[in-house]
C-alpha atoms as a PDB file:
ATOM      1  CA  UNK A   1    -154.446 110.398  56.400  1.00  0.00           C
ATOM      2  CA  UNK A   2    -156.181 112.881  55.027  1.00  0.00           C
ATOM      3  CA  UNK A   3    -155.560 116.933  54.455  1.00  0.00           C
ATOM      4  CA  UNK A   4    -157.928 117.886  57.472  1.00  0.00           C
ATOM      5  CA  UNK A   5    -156.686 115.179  59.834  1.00  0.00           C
ATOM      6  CA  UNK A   6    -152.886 116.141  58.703  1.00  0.00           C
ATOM      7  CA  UNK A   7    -153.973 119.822  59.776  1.00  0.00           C
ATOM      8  CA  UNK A   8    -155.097 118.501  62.978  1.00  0.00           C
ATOM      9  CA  UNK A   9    -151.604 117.234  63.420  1.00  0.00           C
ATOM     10  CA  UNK A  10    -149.640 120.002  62.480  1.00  0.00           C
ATOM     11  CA  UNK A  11    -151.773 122.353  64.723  1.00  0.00           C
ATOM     12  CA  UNK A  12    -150.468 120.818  67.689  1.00  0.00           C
ATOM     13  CA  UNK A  13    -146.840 121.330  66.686  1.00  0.00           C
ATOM     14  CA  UNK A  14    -147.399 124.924  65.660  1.00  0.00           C
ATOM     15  CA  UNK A  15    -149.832 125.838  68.628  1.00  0.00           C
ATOM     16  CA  UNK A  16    -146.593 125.479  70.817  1.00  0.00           C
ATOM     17  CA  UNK A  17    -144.522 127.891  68.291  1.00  0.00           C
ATOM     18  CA  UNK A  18    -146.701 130.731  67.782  1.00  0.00           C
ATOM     19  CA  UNK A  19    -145.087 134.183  69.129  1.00  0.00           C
ATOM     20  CA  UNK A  20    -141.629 132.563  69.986  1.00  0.00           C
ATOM     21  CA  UNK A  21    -138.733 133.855  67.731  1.00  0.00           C
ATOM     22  CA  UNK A  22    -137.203 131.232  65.106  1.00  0.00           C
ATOM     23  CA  UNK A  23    -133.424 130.985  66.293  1.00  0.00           C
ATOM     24  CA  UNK A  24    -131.076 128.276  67.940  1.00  0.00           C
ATOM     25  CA  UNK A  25    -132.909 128.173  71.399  1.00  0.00           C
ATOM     26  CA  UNK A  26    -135.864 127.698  69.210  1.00  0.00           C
ATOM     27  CA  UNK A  27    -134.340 124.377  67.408  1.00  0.00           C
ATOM     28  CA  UNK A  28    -132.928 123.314  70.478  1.00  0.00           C
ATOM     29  CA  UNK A  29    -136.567 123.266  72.047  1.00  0.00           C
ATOM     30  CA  UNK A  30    -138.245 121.589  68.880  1.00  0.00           C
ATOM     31  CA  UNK A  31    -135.266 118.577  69.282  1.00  0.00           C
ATOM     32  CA  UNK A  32    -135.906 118.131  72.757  1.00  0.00           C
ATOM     33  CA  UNK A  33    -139.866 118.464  73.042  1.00  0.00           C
ATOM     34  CA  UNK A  34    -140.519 116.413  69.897  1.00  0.00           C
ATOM     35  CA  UNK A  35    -137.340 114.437  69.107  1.00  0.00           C
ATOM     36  CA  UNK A  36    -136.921 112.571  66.047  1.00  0.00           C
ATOM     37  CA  UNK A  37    -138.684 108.877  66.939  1.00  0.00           C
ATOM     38  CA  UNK A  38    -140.919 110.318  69.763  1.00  0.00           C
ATOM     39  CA  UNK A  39    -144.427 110.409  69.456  1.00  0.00           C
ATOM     40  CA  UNK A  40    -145.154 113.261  67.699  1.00  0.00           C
ATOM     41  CA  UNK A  41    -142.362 113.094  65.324  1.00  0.00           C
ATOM     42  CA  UNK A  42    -143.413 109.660  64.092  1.00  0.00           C
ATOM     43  CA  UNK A  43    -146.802 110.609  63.749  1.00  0.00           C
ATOM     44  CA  UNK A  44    -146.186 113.416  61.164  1.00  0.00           C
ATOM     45  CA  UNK A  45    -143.652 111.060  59.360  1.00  0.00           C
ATOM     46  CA  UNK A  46    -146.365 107.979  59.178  1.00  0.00           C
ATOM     47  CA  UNK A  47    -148.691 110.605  58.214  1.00  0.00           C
ATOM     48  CA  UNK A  48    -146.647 112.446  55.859  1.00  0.00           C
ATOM     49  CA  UNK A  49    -145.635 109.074  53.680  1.00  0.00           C
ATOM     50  CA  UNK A  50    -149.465 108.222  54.050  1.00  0.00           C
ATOM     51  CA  UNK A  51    -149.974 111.585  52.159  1.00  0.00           C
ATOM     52  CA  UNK A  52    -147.435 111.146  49.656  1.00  0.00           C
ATOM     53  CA  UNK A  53    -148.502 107.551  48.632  1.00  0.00           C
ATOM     54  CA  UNK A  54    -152.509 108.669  48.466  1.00  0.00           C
ATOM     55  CA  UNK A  55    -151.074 111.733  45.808  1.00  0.00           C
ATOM     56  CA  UNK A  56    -152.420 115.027  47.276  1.00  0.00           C
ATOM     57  CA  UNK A  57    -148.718 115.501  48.894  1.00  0.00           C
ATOM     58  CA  UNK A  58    -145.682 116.124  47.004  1.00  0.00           C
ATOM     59  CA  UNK A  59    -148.143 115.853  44.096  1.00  0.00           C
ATOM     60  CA  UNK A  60    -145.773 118.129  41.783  1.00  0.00           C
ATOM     61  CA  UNK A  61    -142.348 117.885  40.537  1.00  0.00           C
ATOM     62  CA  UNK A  62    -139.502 119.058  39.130  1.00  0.00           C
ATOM     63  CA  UNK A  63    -135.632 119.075  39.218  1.00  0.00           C
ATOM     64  CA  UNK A  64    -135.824 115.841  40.566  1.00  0.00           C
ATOM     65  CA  UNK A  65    -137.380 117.218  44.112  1.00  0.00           C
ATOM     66  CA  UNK A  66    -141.218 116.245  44.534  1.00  0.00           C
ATOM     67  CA  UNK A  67    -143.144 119.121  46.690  1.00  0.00           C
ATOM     68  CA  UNK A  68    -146.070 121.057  47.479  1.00  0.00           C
ATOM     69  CA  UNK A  69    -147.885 123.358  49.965  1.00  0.00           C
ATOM     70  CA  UNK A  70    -150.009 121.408  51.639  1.00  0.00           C
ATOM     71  CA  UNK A  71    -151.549 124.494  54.353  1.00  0.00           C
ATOM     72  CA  UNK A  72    -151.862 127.973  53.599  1.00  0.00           C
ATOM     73  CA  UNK A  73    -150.902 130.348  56.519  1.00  0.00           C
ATOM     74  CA  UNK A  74    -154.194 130.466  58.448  1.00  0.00           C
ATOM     75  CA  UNK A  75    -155.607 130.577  61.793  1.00  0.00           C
ATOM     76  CA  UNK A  76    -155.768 126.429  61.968  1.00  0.00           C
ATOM     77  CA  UNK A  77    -151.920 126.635  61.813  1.00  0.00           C
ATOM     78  CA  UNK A  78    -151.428 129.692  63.989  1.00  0.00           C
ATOM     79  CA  UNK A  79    -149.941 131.530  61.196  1.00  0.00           C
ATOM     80  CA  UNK A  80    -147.637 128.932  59.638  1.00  0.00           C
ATOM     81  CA  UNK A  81    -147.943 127.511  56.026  1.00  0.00           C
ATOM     82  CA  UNK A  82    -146.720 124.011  55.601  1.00  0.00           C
ATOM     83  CA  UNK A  83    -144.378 122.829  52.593  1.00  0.00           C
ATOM     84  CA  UNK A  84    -143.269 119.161  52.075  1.00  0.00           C
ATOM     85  CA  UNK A  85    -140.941 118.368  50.058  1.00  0.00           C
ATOM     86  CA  UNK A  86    -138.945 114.647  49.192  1.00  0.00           C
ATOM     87  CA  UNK A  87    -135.254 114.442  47.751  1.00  0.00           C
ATOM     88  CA  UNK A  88    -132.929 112.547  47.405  1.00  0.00           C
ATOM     89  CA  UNK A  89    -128.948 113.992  46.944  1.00  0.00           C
ATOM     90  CA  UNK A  90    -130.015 117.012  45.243  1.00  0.00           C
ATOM     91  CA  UNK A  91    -129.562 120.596  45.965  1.00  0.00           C
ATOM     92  CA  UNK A  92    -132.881 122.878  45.524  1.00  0.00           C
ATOM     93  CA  UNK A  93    -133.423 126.380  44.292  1.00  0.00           C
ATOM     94  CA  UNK A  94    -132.437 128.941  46.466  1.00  0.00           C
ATOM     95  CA  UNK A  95    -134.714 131.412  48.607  1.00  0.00           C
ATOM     96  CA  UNK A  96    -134.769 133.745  51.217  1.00  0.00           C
ATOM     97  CA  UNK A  97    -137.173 133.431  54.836  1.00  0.00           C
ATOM     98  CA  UNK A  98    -138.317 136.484  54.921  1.00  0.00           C
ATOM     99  CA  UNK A  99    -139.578 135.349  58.105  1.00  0.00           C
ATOM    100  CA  UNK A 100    -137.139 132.086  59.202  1.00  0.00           C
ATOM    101  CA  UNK A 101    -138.235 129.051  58.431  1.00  0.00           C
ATOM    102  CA  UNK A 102    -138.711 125.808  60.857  1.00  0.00           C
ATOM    103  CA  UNK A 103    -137.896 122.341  59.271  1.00  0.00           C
ATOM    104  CA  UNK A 104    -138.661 119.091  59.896  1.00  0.00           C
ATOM    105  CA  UNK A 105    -136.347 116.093  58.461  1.00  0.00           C
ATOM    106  CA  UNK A 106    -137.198 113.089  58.190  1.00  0.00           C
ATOM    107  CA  UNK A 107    -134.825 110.741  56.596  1.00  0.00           C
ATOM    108  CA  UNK A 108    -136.703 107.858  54.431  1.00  0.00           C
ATOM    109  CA  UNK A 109    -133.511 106.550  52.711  1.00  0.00           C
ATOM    110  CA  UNK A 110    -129.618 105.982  53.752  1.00  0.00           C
ATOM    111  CA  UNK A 111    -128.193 108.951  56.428  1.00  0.00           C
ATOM    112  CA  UNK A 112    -129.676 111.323  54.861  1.00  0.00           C
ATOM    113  CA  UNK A 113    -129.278 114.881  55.988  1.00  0.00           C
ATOM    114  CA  UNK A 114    -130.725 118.143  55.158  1.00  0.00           C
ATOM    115  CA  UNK A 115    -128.271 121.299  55.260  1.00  0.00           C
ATOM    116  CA  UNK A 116    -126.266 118.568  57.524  1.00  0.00           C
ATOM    117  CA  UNK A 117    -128.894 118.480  59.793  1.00  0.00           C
ATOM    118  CA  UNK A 118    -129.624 114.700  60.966  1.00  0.00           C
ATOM    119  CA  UNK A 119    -133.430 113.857  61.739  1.00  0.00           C
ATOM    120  CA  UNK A 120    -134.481 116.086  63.767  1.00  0.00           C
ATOM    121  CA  UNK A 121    -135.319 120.050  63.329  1.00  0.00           C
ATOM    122  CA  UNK A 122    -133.562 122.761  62.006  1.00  0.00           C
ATOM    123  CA  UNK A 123    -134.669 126.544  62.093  1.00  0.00           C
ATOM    124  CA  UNK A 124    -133.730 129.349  60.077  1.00  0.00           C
ATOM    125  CA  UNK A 125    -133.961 133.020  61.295  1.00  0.00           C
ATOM    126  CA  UNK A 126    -136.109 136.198  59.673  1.00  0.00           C
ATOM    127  CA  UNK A 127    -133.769 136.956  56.649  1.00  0.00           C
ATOM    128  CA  UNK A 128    -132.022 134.054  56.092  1.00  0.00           C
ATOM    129  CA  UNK A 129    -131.506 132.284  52.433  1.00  0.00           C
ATOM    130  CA  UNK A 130    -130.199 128.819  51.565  1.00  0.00           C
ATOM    131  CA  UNK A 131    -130.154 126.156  49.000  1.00  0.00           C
ATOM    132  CA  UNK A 132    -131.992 123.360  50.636  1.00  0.00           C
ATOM    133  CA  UNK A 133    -129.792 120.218  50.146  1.00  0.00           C
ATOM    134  CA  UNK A 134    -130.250 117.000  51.063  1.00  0.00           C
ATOM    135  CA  UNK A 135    -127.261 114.465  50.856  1.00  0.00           C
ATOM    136  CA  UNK A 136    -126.911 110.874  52.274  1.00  0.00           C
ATOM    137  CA  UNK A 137    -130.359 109.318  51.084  1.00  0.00           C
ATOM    138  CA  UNK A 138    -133.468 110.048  49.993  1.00  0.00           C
ATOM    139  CA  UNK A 139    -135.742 112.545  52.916  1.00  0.00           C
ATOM    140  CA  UNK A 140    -138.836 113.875  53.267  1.00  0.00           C
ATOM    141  CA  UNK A 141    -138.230 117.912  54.687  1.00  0.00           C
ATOM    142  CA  UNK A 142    -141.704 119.734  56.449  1.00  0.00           C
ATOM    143  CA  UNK A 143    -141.288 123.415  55.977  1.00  0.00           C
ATOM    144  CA  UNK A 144    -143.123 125.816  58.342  1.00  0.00           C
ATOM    145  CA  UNK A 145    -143.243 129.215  57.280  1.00  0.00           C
ATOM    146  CA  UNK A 146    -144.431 131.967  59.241  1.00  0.00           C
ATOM    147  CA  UNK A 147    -147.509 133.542  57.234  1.00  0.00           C
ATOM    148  CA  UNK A 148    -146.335 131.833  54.230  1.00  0.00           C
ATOM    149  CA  UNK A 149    -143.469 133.775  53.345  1.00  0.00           C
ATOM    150  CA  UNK A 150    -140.848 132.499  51.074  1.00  0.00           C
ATOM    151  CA  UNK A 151    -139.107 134.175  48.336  1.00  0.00           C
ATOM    152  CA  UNK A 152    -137.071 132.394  45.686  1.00  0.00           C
ATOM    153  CA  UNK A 153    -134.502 134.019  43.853  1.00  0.00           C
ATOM    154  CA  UNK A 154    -133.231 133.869  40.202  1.00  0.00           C
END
């Protein structure tokens, strides 16, 4: 897998979300048009350990959580910036989606669960703020952010 062929991927997730606002009806439509072992879903998993074992995702680290942007917000994405992220029964810093954010989980390790959220999707609104947590095993979690936006707080 490689960066360009992983933006290919993505691109046909995102095409399908561009415009549409990030709430419940919105999750419920990610779990039932790509549901966790379907097609799609497995393709972004395979391609996201692929990533993660060549070194140019997840490359950085620290607090025990390995992540990185792996997209900018751009036209290829329609908009969305893409964050990966692996952990394993840890609790990350929190932030605010300025935006919402869309998230992929993908369970590598155990049950494990991401806000409580099995594999699968969850989606977070414009203006909502967490601290991502992932208990039960070890995960990898996608992040799509609309135009990038993310703000951590101290």
């Amino acid at each position: 897998m490689t960066p360009d062929g992983f933006t290919a991927l993505i691109a046909q997730i995102t095409s399908t979300l561009a415009g549409k606002p990030l709430d419940a009806r919105l999750e419920a439509d990610l779990n039932a048009r790509y549901p966790a072992g379907s097609r799609e879903f497995e393709a972004i998993r395979d391609a996201c350990r692929q990533a993660v074992a060549a070194g140019w995702m997840c490359s950085r680290e620290a607090g025990g959580i390995k992540f990185g942007r792996v997209i900018k917000p751009g036209d290829a994405t329609h908009g969305f910036s893409v964050d990966v992220v692996e952990m394993s029964e840890c609790v990350g810093p929190h932030h605010r989606h300025p935006n919402g954010e869309i998230d992929m989980v993908m369970p590598l390790e155990g049950d494990a669960r991401f806000d409580g959220a099995p594999a699968g999707w969850k989606v977070y609104g414009p203006g909502s703020a967490h601290n991502p947590t992932v208990s039960g095993g070890r995960a990898h979690v996608l992040y799509l952010l609309p135009q990038g936006a993310i703000e951590f707080t101290k």
